[in-house]
N, C-alpha and C. Protein backbone atom coordinates (compact mmCIF):
# COMPACT_ATOMS: atom_id res chain seq x y z
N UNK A 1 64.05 4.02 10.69
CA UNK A 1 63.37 4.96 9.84
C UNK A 1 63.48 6.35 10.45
N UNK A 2 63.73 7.12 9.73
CA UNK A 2 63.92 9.00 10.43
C UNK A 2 62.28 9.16 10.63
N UNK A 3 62.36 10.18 11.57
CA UNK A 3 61.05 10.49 12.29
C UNK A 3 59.98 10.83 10.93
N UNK A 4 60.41 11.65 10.02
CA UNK A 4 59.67 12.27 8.72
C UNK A 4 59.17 10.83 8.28
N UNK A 5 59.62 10.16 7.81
CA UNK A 5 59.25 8.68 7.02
C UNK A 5 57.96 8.08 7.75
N UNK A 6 57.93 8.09 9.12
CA UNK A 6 57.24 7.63 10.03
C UNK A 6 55.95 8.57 10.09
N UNK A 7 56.09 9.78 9.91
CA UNK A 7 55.13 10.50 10.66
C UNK A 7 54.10 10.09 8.64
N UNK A 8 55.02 10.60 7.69
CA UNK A 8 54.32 10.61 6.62
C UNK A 8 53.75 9.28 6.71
N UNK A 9 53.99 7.79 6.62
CA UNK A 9 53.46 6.51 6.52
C UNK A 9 52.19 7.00 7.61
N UNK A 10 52.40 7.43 8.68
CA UNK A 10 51.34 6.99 9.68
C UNK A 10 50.13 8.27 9.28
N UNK A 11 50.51 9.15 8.45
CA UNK A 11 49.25 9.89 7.61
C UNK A 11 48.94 9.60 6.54
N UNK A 12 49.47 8.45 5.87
CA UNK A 12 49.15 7.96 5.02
C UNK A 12 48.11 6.98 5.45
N UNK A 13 48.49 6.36 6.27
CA UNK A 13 47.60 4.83 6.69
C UNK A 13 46.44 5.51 7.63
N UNK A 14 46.63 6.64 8.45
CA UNK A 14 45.41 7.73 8.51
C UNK A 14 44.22 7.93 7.55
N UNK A 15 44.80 8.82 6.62
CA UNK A 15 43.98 8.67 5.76
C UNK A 15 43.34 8.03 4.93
N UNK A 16 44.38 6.67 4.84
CA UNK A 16 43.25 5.30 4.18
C UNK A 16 42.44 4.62 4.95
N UNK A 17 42.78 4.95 6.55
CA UNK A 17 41.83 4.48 7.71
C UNK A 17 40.31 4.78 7.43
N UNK A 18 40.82 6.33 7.52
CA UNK A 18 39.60 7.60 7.37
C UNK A 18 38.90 7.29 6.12
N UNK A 19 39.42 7.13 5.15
CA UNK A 19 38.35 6.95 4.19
C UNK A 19 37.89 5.91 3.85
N UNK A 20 38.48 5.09 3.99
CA UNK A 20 37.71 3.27 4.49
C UNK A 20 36.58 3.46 5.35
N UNK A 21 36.57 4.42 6.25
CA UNK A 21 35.82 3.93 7.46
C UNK A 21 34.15 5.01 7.11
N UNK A 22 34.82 6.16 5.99
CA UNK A 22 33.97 7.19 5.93
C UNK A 22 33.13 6.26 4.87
N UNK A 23 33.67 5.24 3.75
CA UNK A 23 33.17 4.65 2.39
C UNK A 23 31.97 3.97 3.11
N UNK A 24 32.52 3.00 4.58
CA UNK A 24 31.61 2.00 5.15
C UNK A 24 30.79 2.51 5.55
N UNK A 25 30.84 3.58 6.54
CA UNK A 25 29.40 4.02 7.08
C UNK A 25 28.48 4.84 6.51
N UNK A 26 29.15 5.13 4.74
CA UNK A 26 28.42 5.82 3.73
C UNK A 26 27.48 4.84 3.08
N UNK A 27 27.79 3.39 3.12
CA UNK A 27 27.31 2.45 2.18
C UNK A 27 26.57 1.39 3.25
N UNK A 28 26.86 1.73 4.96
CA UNK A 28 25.95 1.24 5.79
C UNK A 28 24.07 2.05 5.87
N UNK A 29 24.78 3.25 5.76
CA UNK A 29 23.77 4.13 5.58
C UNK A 29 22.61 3.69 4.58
N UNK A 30 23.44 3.72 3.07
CA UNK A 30 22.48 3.58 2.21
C UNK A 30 21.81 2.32 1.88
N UNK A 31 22.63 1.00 2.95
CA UNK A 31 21.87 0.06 2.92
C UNK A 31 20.29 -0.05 3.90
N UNK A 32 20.74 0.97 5.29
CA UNK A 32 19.86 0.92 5.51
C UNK A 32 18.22 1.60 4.72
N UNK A 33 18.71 2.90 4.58
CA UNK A 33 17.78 3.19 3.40
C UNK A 33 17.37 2.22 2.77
N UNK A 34 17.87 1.63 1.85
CA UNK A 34 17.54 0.96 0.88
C UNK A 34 16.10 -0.32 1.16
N UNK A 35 17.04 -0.77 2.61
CA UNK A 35 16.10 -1.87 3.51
C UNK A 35 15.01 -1.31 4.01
N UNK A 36 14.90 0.05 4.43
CA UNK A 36 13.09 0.55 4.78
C UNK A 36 12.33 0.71 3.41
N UNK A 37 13.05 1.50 1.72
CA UNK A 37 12.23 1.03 1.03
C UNK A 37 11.55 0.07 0.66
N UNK A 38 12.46 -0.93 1.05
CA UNK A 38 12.18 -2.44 0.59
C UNK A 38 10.91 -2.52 0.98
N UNK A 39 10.90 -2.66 3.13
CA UNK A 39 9.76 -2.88 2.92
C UNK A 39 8.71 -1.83 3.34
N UNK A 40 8.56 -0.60 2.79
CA UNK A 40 7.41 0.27 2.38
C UNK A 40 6.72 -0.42 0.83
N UNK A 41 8.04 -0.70 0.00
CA UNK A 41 7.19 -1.14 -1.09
C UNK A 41 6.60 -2.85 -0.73
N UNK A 42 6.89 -3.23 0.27
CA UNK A 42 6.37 -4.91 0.45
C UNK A 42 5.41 -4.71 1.29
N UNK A 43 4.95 -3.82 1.70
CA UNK A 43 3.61 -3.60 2.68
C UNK A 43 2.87 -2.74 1.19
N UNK A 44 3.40 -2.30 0.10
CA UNK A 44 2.20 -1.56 -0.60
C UNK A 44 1.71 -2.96 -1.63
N UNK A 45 2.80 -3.80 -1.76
CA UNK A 45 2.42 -5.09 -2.63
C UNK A 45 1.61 -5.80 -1.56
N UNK A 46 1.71 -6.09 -0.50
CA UNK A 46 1.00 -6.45 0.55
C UNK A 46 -0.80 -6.44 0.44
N UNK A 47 -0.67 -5.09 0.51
CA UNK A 47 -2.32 -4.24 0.69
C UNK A 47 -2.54 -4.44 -1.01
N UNK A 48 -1.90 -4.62 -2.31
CA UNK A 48 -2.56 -4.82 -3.29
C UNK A 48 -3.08 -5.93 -3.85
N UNK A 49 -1.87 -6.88 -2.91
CA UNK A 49 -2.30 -8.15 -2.97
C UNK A 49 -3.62 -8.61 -2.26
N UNK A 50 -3.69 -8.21 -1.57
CA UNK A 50 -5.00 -8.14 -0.28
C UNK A 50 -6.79 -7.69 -1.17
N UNK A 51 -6.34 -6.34 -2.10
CA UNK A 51 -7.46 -5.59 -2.92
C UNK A 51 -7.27 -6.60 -4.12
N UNK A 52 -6.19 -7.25 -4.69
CA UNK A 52 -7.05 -8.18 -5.77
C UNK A 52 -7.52 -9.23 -5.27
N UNK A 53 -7.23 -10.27 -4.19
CA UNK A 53 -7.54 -11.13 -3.39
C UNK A 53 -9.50 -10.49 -3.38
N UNK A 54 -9.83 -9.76 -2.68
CA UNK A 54 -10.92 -9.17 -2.32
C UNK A 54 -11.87 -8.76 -3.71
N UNK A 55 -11.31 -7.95 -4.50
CA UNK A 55 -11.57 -8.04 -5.98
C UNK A 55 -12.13 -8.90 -6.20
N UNK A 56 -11.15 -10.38 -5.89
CA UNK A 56 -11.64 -11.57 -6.75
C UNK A 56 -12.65 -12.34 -6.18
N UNK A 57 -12.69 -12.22 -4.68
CA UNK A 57 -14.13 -12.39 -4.17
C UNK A 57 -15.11 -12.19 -4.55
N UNK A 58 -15.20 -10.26 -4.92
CA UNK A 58 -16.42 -9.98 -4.99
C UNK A 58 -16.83 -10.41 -6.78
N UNK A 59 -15.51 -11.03 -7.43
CA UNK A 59 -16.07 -11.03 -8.77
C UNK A 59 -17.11 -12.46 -8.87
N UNK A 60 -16.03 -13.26 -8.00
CA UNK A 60 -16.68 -15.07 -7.71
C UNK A 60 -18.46 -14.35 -7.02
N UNK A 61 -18.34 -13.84 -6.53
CA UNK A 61 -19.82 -13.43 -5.77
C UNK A 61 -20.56 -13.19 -7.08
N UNK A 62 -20.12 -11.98 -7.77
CA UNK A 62 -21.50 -11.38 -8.66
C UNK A 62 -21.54 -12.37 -9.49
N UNK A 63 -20.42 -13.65 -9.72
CA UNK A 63 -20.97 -14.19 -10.99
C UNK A 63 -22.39 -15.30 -10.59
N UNK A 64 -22.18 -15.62 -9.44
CA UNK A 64 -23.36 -16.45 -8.67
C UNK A 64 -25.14 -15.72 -9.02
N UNK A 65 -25.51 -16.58 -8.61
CA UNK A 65 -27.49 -15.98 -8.53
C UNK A 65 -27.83 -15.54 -7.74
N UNK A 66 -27.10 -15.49 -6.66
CA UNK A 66 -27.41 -14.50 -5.40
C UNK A 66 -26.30 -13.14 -5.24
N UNK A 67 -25.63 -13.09 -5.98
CA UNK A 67 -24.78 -11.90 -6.43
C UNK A 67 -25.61 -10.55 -7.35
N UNK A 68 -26.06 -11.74 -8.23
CA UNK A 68 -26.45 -11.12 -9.05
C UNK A 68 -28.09 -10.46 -8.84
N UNK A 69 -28.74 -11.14 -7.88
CA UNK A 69 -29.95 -10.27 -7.42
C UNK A 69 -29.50 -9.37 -6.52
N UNK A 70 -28.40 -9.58 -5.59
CA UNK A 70 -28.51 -8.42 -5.05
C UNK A 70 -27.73 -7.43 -5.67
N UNK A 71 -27.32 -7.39 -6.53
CA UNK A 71 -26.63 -6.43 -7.70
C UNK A 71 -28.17 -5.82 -8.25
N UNK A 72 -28.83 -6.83 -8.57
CA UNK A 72 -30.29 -5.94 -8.88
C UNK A 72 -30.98 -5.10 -8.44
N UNK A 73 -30.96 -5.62 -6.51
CA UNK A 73 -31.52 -5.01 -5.72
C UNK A 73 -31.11 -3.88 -5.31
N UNK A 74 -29.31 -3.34 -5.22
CA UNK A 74 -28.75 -2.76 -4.65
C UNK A 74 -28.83 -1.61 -5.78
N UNK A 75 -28.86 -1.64 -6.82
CA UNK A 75 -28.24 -0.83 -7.73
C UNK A 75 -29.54 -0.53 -8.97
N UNK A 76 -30.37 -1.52 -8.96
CA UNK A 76 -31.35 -0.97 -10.35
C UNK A 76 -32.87 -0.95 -9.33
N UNK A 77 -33.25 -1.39 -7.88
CA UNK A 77 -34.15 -1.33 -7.10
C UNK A 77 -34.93 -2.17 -7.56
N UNK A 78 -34.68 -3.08 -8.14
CA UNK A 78 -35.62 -4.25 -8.87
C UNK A 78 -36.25 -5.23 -7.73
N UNK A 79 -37.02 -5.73 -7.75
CA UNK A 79 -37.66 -7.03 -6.88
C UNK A 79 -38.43 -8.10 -7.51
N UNK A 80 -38.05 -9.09 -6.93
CA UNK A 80 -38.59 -10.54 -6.47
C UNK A 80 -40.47 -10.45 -6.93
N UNK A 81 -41.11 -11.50 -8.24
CA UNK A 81 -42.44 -11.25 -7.99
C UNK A 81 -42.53 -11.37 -6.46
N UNK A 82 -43.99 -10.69 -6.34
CA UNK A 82 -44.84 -11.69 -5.34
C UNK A 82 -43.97 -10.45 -3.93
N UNK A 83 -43.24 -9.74 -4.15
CA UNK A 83 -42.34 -8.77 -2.97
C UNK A 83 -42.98 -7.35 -2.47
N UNK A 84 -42.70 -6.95 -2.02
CA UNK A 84 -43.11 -5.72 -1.70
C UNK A 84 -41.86 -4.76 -1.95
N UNK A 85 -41.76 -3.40 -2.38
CA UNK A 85 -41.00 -2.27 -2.19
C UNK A 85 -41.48 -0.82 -0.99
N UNK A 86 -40.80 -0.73 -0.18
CA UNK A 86 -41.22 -0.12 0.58
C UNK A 86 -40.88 1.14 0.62
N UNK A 87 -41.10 2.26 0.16
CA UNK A 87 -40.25 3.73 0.05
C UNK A 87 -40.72 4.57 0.97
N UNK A 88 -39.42 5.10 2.00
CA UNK A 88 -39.22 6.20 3.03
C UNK A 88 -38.92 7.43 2.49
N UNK A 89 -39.83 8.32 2.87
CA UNK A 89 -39.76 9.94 3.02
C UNK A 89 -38.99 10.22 3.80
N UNK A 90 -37.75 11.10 3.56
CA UNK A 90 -37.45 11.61 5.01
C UNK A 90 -38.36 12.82 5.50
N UNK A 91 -38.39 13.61 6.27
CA UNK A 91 -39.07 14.28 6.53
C UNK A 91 -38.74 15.77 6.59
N UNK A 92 -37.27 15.98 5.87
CA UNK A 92 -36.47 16.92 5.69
C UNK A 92 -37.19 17.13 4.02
N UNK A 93 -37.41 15.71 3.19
CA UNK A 93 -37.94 15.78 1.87
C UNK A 93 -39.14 17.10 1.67
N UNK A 94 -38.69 17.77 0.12
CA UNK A 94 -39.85 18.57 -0.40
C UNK A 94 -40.91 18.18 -0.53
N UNK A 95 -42.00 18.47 -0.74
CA UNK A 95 -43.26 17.34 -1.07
C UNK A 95 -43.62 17.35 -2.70
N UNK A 96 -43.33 16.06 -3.15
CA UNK A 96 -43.36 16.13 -4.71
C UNK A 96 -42.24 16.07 -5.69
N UNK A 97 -41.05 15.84 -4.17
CA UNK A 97 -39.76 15.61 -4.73
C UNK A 97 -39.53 14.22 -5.35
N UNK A 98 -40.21 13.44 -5.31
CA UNK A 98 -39.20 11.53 -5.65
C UNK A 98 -40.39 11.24 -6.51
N UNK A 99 -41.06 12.34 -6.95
CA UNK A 99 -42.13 12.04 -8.18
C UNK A 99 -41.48 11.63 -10.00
C-alpha cells in the first residue's frame, strides 16, 4: 500500500475510534444520570409509601372508641361524665381574655 492509502485508512479508523469512544462515554454518562434519578425518585416513593402506611394507621385509630374520644378531647375539649376540666392561665394572659 503507498504511504497516502495508509495514513488516510489509519484516519479513518481514528476517527471511528474517536467517535465510538466519544458515543460511549456520552451514553455512560447519561446512564449514570439516569441511575441517581432513579433512585431520588425511589427514596421519594419510599417516604410516600411510609406517609400512606402512617395515614392508614392513624385512619384504623380514629375509626376505634378510643380514637375517637381522643379526637374529642384533643380537638372539640369535650369530657368524660363524672371528669374534671382543668384550665391554665398563663400569666403573660390579659385578664378577661378566655371569657
Amino acid at each position: 500500500m503507498p504511504p497516502l492509502r495508509r495514513i488516510l485508512l489509519a484516519s479513518v479508523l481514528l476517527l471511528v475510534l474517536s467517535i465510538t469512544v466519544t458515543y460511549y462515554i456520552f451514553e455512560i454518562s447519561r446512564i449514570v444520570q439516569l441511575n441517581g434519578a432513579i433512585e431520588r425518585q425511589e427514596a421519594v416513593l419510599r417516604e410516600r409509601r411510609e406517609n400512606v402506611r402512617n395515614y392508614q394507621d392513624q385512619v384504623a385509630f380514629y375509626k376505634t372508641r378510643e380514637g375517637i374520644e381522643h379526637l374529642a378531647r384533643e380537638q372539640y375539649n369535650l369530657v368524660l361524665p363524672g371528669e374534671r376540666m382543668i384550665l391554665l392561665r398563663s400569666p403573660d394572659a390579659a385578664p378577661g381574655a378566655s371569657r
